[in-house]
Protein backbone atom coordinates (compact mmCIF):
# COMPACT_ATOMS: atom_id res chain seq x y z
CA UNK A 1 124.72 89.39 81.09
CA UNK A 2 126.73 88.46 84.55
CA UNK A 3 123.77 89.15 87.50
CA UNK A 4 126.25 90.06 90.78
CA UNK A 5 125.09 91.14 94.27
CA UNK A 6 125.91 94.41 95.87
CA UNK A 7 124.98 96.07 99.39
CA UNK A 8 123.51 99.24 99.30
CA UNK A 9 124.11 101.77 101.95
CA UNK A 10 122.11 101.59 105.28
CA UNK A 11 118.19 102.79 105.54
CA UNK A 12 117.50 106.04 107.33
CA UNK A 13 114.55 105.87 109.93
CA UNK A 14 113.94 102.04 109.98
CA UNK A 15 112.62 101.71 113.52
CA UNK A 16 109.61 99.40 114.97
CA UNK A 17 106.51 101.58 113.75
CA UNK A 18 108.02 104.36 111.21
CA UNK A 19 109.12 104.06 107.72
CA UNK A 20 112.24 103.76 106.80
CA UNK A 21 113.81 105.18 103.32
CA UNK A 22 116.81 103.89 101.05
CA UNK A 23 117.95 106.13 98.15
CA UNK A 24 118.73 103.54 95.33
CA UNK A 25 121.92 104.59 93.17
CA UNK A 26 121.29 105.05 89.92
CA UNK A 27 123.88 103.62 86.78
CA UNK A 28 123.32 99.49 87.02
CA UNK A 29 120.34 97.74 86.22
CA UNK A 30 118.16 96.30 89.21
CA UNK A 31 116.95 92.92 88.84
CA UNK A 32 115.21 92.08 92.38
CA UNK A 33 116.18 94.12 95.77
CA UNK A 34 117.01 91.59 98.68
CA UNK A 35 115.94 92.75 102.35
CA UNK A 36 117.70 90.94 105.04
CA UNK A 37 115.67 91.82 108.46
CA UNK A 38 114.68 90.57 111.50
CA UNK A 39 110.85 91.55 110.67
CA UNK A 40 108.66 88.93 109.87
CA UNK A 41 106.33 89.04 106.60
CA UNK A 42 103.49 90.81 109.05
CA UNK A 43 105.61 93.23 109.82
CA UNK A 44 106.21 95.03 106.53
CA UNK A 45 103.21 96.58 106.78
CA UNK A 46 103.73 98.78 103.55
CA UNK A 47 106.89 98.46 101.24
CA UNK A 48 106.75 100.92 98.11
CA UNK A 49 109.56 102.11 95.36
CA UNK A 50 109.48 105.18 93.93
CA UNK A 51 111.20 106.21 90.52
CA UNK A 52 111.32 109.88 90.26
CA UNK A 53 107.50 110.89 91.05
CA UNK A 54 106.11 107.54 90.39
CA UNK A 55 104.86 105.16 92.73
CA UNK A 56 105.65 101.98 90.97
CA UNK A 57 105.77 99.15 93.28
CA UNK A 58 103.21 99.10 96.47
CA UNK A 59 103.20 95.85 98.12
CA UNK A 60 103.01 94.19 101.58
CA UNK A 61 105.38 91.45 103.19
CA UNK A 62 102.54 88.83 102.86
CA UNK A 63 102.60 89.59 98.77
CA UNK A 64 106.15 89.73 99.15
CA UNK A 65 106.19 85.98 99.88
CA UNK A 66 102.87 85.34 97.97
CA UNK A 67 104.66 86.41 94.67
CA UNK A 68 107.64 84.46 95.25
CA UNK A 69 106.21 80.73 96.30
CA UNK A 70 103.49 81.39 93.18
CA UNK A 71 106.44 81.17 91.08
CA UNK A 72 107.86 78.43 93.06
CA UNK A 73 110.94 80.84 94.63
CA UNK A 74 112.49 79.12 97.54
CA UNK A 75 112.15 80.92 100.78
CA UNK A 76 115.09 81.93 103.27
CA UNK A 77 114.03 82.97 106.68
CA UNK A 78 115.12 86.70 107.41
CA UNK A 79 114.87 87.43 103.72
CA UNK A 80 112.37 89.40 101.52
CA UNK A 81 112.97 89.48 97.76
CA UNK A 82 111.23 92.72 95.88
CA UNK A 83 110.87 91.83 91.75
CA UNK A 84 111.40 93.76 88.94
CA UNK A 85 113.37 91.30 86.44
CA UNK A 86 111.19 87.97 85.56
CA UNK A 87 113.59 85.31 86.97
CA UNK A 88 111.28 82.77 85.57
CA UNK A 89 111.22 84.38 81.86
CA UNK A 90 112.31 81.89 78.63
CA UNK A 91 114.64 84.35 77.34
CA UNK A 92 117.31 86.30 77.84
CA UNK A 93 115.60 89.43 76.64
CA UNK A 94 112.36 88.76 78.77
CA UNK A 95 114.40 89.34 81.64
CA UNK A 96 116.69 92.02 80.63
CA UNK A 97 113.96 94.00 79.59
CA UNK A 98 112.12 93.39 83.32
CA UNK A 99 114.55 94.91 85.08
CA UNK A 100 114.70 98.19 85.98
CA UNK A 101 116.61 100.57 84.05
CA UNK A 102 118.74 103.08 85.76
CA UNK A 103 119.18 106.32 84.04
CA UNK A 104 120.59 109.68 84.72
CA UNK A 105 119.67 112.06 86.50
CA UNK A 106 116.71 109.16 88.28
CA UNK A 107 115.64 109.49 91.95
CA UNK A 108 114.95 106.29 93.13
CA UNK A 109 114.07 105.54 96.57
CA UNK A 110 112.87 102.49 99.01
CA UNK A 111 109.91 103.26 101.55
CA UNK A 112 108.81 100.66 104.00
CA UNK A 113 106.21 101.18 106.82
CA UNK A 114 107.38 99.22 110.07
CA UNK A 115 104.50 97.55 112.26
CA UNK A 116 104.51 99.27 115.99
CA UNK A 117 106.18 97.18 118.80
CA UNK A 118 106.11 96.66 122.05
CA UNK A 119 108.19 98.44 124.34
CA UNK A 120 111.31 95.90 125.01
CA UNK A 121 111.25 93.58 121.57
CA UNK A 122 114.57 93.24 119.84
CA UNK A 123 115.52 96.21 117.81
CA UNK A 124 114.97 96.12 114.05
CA UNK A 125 117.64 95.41 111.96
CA UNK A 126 117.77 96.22 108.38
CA UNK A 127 119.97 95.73 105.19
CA UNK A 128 119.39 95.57 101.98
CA UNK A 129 120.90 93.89 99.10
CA UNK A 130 120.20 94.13 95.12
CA UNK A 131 121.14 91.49 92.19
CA UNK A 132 122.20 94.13 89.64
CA UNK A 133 123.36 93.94 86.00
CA UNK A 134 125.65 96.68 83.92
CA UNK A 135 123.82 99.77 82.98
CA UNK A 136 121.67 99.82 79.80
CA UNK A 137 121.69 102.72 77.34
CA UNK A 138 118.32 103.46 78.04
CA UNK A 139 115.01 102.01 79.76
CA UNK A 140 112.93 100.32 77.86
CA UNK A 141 110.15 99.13 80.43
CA UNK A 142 109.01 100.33 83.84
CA UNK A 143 108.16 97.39 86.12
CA UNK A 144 104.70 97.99 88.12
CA UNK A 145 103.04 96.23 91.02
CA UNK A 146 100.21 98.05 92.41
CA UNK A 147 96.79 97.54 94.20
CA UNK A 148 93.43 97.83 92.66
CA UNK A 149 90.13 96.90 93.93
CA UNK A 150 87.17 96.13 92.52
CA UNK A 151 83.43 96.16 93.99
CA UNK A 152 81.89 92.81 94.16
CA UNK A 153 78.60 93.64 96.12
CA UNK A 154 76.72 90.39 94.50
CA UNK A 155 76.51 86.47 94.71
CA UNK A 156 77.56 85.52 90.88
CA UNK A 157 78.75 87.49 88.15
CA UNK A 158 80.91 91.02 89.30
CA UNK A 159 82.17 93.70 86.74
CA UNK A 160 85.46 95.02 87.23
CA UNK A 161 86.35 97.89 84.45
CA UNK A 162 88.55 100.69 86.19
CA UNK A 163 91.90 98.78 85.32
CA UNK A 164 94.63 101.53 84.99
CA UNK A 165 95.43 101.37 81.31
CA UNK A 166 97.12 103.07 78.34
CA UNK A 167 98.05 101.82 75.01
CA UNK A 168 101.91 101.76 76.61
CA UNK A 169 100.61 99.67 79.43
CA UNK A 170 100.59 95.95 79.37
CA UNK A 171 99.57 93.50 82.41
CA UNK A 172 102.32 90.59 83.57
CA UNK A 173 99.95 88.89 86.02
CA UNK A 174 96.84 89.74 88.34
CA UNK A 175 96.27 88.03 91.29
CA UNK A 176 92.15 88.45 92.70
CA UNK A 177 92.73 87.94 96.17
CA UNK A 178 89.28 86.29 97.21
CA UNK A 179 89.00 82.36 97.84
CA UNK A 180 85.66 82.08 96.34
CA UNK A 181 86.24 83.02 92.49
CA UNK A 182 85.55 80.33 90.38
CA UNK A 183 85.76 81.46 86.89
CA UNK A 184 87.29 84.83 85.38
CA UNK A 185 86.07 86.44 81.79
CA UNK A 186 87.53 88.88 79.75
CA UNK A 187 85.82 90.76 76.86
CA UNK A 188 87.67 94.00 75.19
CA UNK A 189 85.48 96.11 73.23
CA UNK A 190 82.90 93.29 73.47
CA UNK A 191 85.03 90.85 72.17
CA UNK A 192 85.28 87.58 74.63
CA UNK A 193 89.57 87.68 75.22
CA UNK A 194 89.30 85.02 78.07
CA UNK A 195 87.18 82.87 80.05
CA UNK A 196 88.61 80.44 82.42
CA UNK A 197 87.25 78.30 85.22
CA UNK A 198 89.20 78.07 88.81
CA UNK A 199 89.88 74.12 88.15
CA UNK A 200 91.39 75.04 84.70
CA UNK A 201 93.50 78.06 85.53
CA UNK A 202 95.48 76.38 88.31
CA UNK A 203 95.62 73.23 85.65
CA UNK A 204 97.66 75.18 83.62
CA UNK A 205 99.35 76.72 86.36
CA UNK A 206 100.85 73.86 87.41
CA UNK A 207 102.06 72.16 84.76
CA UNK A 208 103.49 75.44 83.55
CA UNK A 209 105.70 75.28 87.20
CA UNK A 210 103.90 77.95 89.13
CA UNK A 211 101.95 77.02 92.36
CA UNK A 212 98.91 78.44 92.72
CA UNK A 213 98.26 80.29 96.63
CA UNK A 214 95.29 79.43 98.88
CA UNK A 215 92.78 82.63 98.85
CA UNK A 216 93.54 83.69 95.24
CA UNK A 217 92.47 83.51 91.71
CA UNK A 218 95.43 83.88 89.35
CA UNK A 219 95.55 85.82 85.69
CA UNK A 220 98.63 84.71 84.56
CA UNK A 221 99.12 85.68 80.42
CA UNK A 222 102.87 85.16 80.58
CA UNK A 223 102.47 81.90 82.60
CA UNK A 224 104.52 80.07 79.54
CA UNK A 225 107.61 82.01 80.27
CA UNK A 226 107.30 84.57 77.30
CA UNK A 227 107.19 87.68 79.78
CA UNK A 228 107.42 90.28 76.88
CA UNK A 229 105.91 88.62 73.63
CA UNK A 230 102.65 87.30 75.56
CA UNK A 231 101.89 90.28 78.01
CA UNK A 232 98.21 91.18 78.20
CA UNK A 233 97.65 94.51 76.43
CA UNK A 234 95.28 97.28 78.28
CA UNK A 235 94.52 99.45 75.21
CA UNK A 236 91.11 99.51 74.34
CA UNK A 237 88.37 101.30 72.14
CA UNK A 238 85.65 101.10 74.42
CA UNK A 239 85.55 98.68 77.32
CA UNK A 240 87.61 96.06 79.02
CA UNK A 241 86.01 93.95 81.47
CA UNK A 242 87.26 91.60 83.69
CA UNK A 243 84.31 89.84 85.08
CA UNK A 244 84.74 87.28 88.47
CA UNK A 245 81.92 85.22 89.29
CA UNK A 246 82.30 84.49 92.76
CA UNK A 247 80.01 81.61 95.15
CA UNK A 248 79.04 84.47 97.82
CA UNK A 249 79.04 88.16 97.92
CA UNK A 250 82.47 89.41 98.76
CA UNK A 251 81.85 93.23 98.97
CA UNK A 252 85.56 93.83 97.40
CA UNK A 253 87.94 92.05 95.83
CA UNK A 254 91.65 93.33 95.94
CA UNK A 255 93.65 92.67 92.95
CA UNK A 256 97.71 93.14 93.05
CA UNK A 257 98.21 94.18 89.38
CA UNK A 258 101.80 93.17 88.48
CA UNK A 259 102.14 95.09 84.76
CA UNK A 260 104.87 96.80 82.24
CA UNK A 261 104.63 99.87 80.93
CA UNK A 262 106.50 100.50 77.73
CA UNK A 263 108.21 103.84 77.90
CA UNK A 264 110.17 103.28 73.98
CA UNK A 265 108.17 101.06 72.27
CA UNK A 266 110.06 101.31 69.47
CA UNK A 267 113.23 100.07 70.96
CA UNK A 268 111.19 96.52 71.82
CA UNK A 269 110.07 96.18 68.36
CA UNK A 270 111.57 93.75 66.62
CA UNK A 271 113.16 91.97 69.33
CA UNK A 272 113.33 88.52 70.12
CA UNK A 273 111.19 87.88 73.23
C-alpha cells in the first residue's frame, strides 16, 4: 500500500465569510485531505464532508489542530490536515480500513464556512491536497467525526445517554471538551464498562504517545494503536451511560465523537487488526 499526494481541483465560492465547496473524485482511497490556506485555525469556522447524503465529518479549525497535536502530529503553518485513515494505527489493516472508501457512483463533497473579514485583508487563498491510496473493491468502514452535547446542569456526577448508536456503529475516540472533568464512567446495560480518573487517563495517554490538550477529557479505547480490534462498541440492550463528574456546574459539555461505522461487517471478520 504506496500512500502518494495529489491536488484536487480548485474550491468554488471560498471567499472571507461564505462557504466554499470541493467535489471530491471518487475511484482512490482518501487517507487525510490537506488544506493549504492563508486562514488561520479561527477562521475555519465550520469544515464538514459529505458522502452522498451523509454528513460525516463536522469539525472546526481549532479541532482540526486539537486532533492532530493529541496524537502528537507535527504542525506546519498554512496547513490543516482533515483525518479519515488512523496514521497512528499498529497495523496495516487498521489503517487501510480507516480510510475512506471511494465507490461508484459516490458524491463526495468538501464544505467549509469562512469567518467574515474586514474590508481590505488579504484575499483568501485556498488549495487542497489529499494523501490517497489505490481504490478498494468495496468500503468497508465509514469514518465519522461529529458533535454531540450533553447537559451537565449539576456540580458532581452528569448523565450523558443520547450517544448516536447502532449495532454497526463503533466509537474511535471522544474528546469532553470541559477542563473540569475529573473522572469518566461507563456502564452498558448496567454493567460498569469503564471508570477512569483524569490523573489516570492522561497516564496512559502518555505513555501510549498521545498528548493530552488543555480543556479536555479524553476517551481514547484505541489509544494502544489497535484502531479496529479495540473500538468501543455502541450496541446496547438497554442503556449506555457515559457519566462525567465534573468540580462545578458546566451547563453543557460538547463532545467531538470521532467513531466507525461498519457498513460490511462481514468483510472485517476475520481479519487481522
Amino acid at each position: 500500500m504506496t500512500v502518494k499526494p495529489i491536488k484536487l481541483n480548485s474550491m468554488v465560492g471560498a471567499k472571507w465569510g461564505e462557504k466554499g465547496t470541493l467535489p471530491i473524485p471518487n475511484g482512490p482511497t482518501y487517507h487525510e485531505l490537506i488544506m493549504e490556506t492563508n486562514a488561520t485555525a479561527q477562521d475555519l469556522e465550520r469544515v464538514s464532508i459529505t458522502l452522498n447524503t451523509d454528513e460525516i465529518y463536522v469539525l472546526t479549525g481549532a479541532e482540526i489542530l486539537m486532533l492532530e497535536r493529541y496524537k502528537r502530529r507535527d504542525h506546519t503553518a498554512g496547513l490543516f490536515v482533515i483525518p479519515f485513515s488512523d496514521i497512528v494505527a499498529r497495523t496495516k489493516n487498521g489503517v487501510r480500513y480507516t480510510g475512506l472508501v471511494t465507490e461508484l457512483g459516490d458524491s463526495i463533497h468538501l464544505d467549509v464556512q469562512f469567518k467574515a473579514k474586514a474590508a481590505g485583508v488579504d484575499d483568501l487563498h485556498v488549495q487542497i491536497w489529499a494523501h490517497v491510496t489505490n481504490a478498494q473493491a468495496v468500503r468497508v468502514i465509514v469514518p465519522k467525526i461529529k458533535r454531540q452535547t450533553m447537559p451537565a446542569n449539576a456540580q458532581g456526577d452528569n448523565e450523558f445517554t443520547n450517544l448516536i448508536h447502532s449495532p454497526n456503529i463503533a466509537v474511535r475516540r471522544m474528546h469532553f471538551m470541559h477542563d473540569a472533568i475529573n473522572k469518566l464512567k461507563i456502564e452498558r446495560d448496567f454493567t460498569k464498562e469503564f471508570e477512569c480518573s483524569k490523573l489516570i487517563s492522561e497516564a496512559n495517554t502518555k505513555r501510549n504517545e498521545r498528548t493530552p490538550q488543555a480543556g479536555y477529557f479524553h476517551f481514547d479505547p484505541i489509544v494502544r494503536g489497535f484502531s479496529i480490534d479495540e473500538l468501543f462498541p455502541t450496541q446496547h440492550s438497554s442503556s449506555l451511560v457515559f457519566t462525567v463528574t465534573t468540580d462545578d456546574i458546566p451547563g453543557s459539555i460538547p463532545i467531538l465523537v470521532e467513531s466507525v461505522e461498519v457498513v460490511r461487517p462481514d468483510l472485517l471478520a476475520g481479519q487481522p487488526q
